[in-house]
PDB file of N, CA and C in Angstrom:
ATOM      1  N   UNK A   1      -6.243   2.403  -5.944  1.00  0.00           N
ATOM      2  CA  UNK A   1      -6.030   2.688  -4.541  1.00  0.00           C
ATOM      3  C   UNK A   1      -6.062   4.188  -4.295  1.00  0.00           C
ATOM      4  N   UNK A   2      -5.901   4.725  -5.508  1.00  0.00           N
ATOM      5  CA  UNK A   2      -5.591   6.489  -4.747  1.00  0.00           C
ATOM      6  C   UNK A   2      -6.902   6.674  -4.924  1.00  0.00           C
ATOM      7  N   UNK A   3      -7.842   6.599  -5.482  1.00  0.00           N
ATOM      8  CA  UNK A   3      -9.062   6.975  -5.598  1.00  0.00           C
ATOM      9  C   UNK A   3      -9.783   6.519  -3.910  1.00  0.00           C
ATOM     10  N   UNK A   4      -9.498   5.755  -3.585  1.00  0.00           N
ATOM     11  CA  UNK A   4      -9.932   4.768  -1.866  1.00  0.00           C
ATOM     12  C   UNK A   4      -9.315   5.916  -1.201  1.00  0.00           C
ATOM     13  N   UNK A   5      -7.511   6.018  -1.217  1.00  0.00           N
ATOM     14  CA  UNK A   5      -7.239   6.841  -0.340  1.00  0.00           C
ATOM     15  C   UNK A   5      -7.605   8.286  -0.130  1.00  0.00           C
ATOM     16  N   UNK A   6      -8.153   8.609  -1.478  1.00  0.00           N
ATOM     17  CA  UNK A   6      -8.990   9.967  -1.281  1.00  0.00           C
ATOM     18  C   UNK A   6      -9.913  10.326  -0.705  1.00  0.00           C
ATOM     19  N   UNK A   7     -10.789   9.215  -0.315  1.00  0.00           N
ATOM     20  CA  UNK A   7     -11.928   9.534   0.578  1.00  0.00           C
ATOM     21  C   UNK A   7     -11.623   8.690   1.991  1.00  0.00           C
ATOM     22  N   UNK A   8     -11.128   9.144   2.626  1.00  0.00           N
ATOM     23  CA  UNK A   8     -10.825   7.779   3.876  1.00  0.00           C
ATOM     24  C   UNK A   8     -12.273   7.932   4.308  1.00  0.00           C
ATOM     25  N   UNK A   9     -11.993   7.067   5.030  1.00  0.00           N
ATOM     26  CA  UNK A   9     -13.639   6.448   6.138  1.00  0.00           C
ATOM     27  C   UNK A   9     -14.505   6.361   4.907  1.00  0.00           C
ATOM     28  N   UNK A  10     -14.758   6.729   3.862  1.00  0.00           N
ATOM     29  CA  UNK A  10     -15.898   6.125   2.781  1.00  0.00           C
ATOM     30  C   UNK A  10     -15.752   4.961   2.023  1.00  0.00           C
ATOM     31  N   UNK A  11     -16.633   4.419   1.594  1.00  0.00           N
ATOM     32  CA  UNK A  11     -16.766   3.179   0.882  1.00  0.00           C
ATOM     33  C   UNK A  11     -17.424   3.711  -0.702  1.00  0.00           C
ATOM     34  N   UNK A  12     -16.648   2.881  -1.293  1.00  0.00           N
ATOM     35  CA  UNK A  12     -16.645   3.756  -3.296  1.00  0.00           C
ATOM     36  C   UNK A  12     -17.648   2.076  -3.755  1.00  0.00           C
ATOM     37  N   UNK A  13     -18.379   2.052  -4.735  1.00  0.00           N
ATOM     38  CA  UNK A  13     -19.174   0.809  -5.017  1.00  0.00           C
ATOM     39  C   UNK A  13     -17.699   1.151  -6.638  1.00  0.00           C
ATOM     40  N   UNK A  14     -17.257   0.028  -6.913  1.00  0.00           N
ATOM     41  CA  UNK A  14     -16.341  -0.381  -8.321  1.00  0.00           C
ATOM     42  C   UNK A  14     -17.443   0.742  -9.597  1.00  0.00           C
ATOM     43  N   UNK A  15     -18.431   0.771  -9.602  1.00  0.00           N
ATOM     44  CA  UNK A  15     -18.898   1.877 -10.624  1.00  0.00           C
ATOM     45  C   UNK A  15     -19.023   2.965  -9.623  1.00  0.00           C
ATOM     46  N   UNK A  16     -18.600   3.625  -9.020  1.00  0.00           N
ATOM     47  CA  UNK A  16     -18.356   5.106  -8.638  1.00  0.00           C
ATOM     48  C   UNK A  16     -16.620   4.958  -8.685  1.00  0.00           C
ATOM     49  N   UNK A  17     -15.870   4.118  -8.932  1.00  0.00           N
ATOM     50  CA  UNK A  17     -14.308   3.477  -8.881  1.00  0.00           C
ATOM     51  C   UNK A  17     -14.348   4.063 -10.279  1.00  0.00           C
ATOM     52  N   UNK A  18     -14.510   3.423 -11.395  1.00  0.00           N
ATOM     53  CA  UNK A  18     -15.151   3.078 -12.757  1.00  0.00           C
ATOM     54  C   UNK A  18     -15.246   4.312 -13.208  1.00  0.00           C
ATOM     55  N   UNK A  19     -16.324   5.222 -12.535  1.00  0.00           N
ATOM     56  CA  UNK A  19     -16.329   6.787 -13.295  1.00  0.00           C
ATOM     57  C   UNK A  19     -15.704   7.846 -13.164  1.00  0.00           C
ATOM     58  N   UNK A  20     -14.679   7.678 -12.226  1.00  0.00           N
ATOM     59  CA  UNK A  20     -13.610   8.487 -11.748  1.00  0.00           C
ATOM     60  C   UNK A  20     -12.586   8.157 -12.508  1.00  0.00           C
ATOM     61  N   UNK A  21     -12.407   6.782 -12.856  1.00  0.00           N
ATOM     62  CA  UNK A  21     -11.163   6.860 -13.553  1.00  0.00           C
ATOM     63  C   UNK A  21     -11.387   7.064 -15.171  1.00  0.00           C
ATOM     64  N   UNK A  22     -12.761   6.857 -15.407  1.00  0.00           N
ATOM     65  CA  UNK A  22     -13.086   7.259 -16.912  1.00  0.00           C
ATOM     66  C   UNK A  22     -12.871   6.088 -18.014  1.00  0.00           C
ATOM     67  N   UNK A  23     -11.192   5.838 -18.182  1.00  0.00           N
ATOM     68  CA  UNK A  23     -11.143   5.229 -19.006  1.00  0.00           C
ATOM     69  C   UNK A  23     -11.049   3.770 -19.242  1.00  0.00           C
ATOM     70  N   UNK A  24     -11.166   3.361 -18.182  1.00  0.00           N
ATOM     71  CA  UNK A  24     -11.316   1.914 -18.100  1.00  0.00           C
ATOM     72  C   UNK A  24     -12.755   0.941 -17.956  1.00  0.00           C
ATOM     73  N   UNK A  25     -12.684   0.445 -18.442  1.00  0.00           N
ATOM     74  CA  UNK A  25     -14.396  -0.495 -18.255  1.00  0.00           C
ATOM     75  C   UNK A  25     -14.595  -0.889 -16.680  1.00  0.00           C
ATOM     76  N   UNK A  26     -15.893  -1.145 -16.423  1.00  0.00           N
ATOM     77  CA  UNK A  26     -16.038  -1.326 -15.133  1.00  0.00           C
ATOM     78  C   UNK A  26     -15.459  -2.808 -15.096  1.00  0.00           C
ATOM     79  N   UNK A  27     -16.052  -3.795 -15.569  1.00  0.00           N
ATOM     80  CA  UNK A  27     -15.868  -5.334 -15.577  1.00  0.00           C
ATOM     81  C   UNK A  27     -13.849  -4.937 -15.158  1.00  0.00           C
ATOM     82  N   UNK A  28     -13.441  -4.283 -15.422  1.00  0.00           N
ATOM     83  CA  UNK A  28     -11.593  -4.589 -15.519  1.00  0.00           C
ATOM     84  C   UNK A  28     -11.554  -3.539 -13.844  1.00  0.00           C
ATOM     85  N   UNK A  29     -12.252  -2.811 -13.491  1.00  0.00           N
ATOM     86  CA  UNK A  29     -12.026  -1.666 -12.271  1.00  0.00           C
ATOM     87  C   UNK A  29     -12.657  -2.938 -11.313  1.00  0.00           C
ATOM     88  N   UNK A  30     -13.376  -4.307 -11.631  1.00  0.00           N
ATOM     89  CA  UNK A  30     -13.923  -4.801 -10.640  1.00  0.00           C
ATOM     90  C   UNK A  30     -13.095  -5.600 -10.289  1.00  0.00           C
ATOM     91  N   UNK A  31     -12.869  -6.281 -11.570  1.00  0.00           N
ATOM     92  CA  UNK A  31     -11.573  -7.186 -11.143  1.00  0.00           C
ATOM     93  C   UNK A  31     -10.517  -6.993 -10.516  1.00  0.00           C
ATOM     94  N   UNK A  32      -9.922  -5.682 -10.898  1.00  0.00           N
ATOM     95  CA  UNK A  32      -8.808  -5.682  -9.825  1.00  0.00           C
ATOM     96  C   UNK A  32      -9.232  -4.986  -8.207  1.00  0.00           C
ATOM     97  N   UNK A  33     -10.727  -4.423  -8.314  1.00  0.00           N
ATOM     98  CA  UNK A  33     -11.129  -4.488  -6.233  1.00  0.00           C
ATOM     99  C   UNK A  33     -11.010  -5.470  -5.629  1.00  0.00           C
ATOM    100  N   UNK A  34     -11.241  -6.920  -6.768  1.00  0.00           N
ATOM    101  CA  UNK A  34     -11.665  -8.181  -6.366  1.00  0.00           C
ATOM    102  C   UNK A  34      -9.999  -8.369  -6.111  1.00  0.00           C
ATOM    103  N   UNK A  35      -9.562  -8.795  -6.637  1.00  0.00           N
ATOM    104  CA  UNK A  35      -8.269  -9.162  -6.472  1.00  0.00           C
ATOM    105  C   UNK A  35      -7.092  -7.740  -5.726  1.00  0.00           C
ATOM    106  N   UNK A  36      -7.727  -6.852  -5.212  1.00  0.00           N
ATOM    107  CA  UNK A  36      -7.101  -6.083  -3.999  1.00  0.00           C
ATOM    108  C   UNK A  36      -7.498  -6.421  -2.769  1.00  0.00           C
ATOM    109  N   UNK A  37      -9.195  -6.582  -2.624  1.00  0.00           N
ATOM    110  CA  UNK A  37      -9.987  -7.416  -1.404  1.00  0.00           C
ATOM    111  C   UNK A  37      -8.835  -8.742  -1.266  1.00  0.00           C
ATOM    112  N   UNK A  38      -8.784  -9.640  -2.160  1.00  0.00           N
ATOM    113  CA  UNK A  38      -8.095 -10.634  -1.778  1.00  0.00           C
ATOM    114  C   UNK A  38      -6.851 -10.902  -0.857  1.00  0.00           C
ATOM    115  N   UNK A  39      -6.136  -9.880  -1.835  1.00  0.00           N
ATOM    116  CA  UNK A  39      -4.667  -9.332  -0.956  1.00  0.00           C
ATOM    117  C   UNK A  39      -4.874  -8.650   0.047  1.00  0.00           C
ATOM    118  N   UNK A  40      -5.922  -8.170   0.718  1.00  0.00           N
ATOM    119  CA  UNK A  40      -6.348  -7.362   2.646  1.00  0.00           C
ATOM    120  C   UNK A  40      -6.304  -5.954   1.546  1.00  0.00           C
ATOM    121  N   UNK A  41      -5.562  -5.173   0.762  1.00  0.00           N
ATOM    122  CA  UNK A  41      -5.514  -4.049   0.417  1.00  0.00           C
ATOM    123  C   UNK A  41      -7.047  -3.110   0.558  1.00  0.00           C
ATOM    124  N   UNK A  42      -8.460  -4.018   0.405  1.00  0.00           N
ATOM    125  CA  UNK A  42      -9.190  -3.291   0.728  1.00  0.00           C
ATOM    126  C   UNK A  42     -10.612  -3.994   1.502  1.00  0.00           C
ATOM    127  N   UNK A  43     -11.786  -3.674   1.766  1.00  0.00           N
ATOM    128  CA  UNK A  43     -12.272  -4.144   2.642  1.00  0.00           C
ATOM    129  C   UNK A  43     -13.478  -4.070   1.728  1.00  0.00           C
ATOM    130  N   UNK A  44     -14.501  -5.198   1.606  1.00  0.00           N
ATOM    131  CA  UNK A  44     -15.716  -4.870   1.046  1.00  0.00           C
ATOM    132  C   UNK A  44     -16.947  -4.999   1.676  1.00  0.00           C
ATOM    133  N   UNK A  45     -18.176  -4.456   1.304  1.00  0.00           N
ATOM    134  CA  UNK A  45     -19.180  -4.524   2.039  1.00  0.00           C
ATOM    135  C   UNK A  45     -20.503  -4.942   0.921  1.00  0.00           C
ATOM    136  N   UNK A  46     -20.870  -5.636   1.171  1.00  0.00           N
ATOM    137  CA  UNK A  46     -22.325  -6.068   0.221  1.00  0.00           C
ATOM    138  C   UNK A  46     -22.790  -4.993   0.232  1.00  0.00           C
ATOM    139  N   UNK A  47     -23.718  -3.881  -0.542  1.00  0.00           N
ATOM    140  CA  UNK A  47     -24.900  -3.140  -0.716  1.00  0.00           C
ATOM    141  C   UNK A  47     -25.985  -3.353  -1.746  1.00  0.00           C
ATOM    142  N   UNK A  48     -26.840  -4.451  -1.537  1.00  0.00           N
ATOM    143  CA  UNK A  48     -27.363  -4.679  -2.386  1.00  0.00           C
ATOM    144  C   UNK A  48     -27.097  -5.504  -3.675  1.00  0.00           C
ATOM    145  N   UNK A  49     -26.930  -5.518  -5.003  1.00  0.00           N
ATOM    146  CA  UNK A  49     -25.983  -6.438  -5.845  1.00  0.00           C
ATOM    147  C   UNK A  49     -24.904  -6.045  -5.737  1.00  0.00           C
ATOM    148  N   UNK A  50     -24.224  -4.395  -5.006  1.00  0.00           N
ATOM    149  CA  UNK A  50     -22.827  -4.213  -5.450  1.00  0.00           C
ATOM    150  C   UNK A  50     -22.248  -4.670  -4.400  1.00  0.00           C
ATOM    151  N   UNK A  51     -21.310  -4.581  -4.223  1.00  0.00           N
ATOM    152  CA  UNK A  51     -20.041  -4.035  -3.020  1.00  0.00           C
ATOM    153  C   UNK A  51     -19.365  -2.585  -2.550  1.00  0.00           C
ATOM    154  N   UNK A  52     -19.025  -2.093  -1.523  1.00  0.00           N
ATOM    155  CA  UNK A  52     -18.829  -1.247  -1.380  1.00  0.00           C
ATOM    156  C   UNK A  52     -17.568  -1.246  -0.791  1.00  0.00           C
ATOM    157  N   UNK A  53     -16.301  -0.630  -1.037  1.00  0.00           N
ATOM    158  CA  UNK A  53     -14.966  -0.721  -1.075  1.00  0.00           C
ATOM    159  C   UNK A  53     -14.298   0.105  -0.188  1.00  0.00           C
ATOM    160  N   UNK A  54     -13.345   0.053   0.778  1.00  0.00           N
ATOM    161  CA  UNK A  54     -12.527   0.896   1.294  1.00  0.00           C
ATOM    162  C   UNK A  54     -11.113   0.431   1.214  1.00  0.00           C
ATOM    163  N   UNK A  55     -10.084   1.454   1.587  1.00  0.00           N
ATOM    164  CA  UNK A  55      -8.814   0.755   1.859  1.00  0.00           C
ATOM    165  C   UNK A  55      -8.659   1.059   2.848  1.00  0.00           C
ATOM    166  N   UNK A  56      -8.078  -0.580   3.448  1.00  0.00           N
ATOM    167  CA  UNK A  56      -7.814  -1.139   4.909  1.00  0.00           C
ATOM    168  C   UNK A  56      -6.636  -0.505   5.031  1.00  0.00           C
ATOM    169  N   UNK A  57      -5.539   0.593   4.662  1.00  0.00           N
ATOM    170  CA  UNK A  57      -4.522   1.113   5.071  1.00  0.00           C
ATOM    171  C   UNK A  57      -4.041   2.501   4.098  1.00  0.00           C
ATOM    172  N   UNK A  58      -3.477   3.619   4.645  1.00  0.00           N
ATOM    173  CA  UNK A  58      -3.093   4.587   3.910  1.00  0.00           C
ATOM    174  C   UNK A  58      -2.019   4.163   3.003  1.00  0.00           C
ATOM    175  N   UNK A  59      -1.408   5.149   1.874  1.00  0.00           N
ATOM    176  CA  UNK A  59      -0.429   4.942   0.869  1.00  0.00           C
ATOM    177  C   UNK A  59       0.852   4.428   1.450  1.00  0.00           C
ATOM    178  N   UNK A  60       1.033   4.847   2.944  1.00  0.00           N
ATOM    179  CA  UNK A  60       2.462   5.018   3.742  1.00  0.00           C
ATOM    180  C   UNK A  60       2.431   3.782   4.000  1.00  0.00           C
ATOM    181  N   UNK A  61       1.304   3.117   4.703  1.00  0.00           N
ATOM    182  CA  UNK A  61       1.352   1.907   5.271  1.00  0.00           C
ATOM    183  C   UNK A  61       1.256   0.534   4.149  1.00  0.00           C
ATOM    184  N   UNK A  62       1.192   0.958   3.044  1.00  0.00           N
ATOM    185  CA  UNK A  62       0.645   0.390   1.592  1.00  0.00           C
ATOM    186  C   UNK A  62       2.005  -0.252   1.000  1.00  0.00           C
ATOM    187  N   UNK A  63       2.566   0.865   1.384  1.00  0.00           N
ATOM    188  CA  UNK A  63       4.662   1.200   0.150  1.00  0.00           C
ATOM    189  C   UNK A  63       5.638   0.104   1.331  1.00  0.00           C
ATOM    190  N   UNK A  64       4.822   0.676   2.729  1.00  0.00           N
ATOM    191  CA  UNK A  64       5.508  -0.355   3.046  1.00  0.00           C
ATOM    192  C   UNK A  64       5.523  -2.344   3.847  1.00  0.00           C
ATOM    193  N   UNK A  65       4.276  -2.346   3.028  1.00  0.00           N
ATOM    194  CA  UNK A  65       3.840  -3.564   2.897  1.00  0.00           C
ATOM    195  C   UNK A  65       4.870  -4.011   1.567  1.00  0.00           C
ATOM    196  N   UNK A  66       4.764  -3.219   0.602  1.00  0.00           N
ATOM    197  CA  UNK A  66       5.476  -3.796  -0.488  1.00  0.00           C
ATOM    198  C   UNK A  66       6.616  -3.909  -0.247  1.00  0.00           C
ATOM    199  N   UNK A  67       7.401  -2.972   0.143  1.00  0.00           N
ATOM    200  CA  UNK A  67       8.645  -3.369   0.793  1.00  0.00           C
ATOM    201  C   UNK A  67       9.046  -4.132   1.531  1.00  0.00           C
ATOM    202  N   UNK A  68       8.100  -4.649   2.380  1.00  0.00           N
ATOM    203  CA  UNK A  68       8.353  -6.094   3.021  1.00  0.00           C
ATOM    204  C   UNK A  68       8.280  -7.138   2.492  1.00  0.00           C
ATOM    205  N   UNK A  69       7.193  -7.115   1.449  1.00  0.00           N
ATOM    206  CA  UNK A  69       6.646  -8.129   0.147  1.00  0.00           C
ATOM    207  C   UNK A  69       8.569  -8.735  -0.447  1.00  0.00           C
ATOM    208  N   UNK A  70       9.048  -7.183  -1.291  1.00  0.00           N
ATOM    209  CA  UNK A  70      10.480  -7.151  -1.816  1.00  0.00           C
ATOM    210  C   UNK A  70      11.363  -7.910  -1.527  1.00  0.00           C
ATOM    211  N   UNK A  71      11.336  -7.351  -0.569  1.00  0.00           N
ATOM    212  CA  UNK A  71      12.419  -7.820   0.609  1.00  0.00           C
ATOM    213  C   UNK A  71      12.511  -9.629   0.990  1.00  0.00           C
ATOM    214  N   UNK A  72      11.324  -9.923   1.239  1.00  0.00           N
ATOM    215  CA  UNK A  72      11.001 -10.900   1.111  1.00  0.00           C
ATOM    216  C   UNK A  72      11.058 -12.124   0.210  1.00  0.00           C
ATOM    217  N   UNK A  73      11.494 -11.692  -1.142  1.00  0.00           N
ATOM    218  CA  UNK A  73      11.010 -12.444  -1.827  1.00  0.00           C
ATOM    219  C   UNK A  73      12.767 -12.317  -2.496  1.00  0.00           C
ATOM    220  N   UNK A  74      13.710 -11.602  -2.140  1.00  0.00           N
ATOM    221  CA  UNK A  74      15.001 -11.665  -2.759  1.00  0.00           C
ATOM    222  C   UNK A  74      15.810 -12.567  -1.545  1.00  0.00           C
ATOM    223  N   UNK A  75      16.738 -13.075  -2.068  1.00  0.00           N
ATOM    224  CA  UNK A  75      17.622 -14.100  -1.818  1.00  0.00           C
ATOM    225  C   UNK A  75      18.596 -13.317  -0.558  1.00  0.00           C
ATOM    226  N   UNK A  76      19.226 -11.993  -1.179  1.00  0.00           N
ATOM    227  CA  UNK A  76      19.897 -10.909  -0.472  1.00  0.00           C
ATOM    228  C   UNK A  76      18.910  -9.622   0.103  1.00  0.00           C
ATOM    229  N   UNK A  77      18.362 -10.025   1.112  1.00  0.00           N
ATOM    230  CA  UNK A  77      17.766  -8.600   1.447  1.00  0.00           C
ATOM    231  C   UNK A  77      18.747  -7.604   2.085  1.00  0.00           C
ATOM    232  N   UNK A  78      20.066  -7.680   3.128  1.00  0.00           N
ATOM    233  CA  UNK A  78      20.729  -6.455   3.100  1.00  0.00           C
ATOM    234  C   UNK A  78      21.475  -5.912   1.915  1.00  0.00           C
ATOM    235  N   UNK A  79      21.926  -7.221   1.478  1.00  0.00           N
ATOM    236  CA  UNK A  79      22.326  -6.211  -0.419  1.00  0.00           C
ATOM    237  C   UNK A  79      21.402  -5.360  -0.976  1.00  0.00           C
ATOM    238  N   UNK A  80      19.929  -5.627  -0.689  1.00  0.00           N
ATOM    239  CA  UNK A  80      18.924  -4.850  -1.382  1.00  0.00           C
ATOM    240  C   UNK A  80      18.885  -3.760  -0.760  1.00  0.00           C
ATOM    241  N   UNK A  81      18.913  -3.594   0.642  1.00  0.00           N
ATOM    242  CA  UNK A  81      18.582  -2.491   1.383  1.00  0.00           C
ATOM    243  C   UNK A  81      20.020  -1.684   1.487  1.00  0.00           C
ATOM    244  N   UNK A  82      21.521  -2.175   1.464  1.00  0.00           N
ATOM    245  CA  UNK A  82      22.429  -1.919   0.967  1.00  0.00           C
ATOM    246  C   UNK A  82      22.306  -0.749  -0.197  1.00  0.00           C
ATOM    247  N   UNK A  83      21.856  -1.241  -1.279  1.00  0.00           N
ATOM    248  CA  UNK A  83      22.110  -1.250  -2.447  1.00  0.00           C
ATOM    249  C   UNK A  83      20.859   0.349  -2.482  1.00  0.00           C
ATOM    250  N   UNK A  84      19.447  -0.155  -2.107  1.00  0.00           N
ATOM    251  CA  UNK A  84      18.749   0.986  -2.163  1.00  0.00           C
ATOM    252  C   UNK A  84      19.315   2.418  -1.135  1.00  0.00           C
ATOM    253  N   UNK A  85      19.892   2.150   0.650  1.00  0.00           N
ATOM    254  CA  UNK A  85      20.492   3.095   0.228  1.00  0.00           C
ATOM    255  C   UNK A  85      21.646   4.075   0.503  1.00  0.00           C
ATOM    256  N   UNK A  86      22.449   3.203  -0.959  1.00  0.00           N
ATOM    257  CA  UNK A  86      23.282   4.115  -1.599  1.00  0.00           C
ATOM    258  C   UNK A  86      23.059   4.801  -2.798  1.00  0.00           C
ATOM    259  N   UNK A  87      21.448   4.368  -3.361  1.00  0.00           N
ATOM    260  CA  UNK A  87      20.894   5.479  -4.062  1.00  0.00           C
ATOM    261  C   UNK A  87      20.079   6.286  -3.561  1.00  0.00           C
ATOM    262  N   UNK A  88      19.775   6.656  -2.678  1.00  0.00           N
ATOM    263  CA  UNK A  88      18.477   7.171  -1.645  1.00  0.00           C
ATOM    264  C   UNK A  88      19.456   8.754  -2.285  1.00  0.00           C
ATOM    265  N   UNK A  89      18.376   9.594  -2.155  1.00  0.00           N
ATOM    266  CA  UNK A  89      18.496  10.850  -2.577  1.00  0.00           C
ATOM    267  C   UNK A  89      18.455  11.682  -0.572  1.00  0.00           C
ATOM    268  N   UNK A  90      19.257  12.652  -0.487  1.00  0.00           N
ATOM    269  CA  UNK A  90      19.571  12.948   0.981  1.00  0.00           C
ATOM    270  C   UNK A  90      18.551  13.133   1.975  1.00  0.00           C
ATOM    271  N   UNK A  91      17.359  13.794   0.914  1.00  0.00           N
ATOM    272  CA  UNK A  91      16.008  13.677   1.836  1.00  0.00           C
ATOM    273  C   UNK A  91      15.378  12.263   2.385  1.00  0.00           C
ATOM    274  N   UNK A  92      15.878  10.956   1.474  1.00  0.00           N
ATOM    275  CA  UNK A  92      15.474   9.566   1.558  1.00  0.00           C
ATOM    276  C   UNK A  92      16.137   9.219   3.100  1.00  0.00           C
ATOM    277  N   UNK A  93      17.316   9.455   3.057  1.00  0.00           N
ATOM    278  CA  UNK A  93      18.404   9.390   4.191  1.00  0.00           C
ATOM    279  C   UNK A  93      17.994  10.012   5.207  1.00  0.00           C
ATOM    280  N   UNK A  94      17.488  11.119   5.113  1.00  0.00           N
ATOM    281  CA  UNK A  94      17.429  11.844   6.452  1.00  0.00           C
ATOM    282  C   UNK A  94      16.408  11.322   6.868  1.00  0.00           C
ATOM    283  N   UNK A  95      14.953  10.887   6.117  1.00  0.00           N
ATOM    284  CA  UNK A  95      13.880  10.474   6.732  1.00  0.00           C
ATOM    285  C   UNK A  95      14.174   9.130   7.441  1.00  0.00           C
ATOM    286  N   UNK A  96      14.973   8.374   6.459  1.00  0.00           N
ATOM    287  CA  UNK A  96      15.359   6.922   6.940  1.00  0.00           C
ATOM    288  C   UNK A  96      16.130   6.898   8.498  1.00  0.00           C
ATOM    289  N   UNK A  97      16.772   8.336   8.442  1.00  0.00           N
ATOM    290  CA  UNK A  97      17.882   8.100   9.928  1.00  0.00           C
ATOM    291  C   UNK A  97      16.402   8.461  10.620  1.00  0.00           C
ATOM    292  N   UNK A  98      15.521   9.725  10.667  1.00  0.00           N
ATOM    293  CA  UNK A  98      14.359   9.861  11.763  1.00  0.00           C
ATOM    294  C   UNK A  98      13.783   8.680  12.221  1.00  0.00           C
ATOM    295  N   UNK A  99      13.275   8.086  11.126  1.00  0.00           N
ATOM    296  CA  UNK A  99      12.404   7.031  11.514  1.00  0.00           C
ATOM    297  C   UNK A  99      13.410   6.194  12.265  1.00  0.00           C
ATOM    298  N   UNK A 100      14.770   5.757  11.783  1.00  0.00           N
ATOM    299  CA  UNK A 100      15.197   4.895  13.027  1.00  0.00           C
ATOM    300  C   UNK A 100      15.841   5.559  14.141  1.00  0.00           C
ATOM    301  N   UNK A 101      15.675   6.692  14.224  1.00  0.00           N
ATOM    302  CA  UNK A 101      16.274   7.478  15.939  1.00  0.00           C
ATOM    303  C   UNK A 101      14.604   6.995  16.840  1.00  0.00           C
ATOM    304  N   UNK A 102      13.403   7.034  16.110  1.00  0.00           N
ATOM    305  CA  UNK A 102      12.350   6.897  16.992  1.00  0.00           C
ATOM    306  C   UNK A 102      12.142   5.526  17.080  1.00  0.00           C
ATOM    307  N   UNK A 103      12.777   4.557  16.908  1.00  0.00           N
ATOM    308  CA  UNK A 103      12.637   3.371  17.381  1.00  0.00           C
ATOM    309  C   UNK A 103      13.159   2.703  18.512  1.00  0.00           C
ATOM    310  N   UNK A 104      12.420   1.804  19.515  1.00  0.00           N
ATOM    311  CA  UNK A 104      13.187   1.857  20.730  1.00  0.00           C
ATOM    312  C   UNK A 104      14.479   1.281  20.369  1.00  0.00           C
ATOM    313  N   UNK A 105      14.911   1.764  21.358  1.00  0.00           N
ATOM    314  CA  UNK A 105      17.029   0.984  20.746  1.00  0.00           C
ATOM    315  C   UNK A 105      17.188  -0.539  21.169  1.00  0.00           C
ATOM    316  N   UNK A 106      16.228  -1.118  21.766  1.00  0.00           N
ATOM    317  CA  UNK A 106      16.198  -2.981  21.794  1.00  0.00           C
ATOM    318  C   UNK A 106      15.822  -2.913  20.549  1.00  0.00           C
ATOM    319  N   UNK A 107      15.142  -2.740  19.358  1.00  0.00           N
ATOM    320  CA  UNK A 107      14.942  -2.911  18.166  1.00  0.00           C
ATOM    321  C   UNK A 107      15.421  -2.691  17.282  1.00  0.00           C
ATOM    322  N   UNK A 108      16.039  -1.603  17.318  1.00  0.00           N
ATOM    323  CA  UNK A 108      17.337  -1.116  16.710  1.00  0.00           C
ATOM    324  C   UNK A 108      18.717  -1.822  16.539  1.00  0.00           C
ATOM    325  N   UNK A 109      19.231  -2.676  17.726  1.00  0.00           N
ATOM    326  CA  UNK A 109      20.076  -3.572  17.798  1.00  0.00           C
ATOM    327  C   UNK A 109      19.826  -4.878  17.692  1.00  0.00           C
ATOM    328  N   UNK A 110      18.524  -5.196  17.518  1.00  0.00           N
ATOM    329  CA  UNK A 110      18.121  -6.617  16.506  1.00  0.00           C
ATOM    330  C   UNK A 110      17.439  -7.410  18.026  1.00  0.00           C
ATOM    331  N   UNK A 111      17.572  -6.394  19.593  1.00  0.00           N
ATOM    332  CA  UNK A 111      16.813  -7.286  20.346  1.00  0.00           C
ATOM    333  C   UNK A 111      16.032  -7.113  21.195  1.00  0.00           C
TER     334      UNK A 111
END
């Protein structure tokens, strides 16, 4: 994905993926485009025999897909979000209070 997010608006074919990262075989750099396409993470385009790859969202919008994924998938999600933060480091906190001062306050209070 960071290799996608490095070029926004361009499309990478899995062997221009492949030679950037060097050390991995292409057949294993394809498989997992294939199985990122699957999950929406990226968008493909036929060119000929290849495909041509972008990502359908930046890193920000990426972390917090997974975090919804998380969240989702535990039994206790305010224990989790609890729990993460009272480890949040003060810069984590301060960003966390911004982002929720800019939310309208019907959303903020759950309505």
């Amino acid at each position: 994905m960071a290799i996608l997010w490095e070029v926004p608006g361009q499309q990478l074919t899995g062997r221009e993926v492949a030679d950037v990262l060097g050390d991995y075989a292409y057949t294993t750099v394809a498989t997992v485009l294939d199985r990122l396409y699957k999950k929406g993470a990226v968008t493909r385009e036929k060119d000929g025999r290849a495909y041509r790859f972008s990502a359908t969202d930046g890193p920000a919008a990426r972390a917090a897909t997974l975090m919804h994924e998380v969240l989702g998938a535990t039994r206790e999600p305010d224990a989790a979000l609890a729990r993460f933060v009272s480890t949040a480091s003060l810069s984590e906190v301060e960003a966390l209070r911004r982002a929720l001062d800019r939310l309208d306050p019907g959303i903020r209070r759950g309505g």
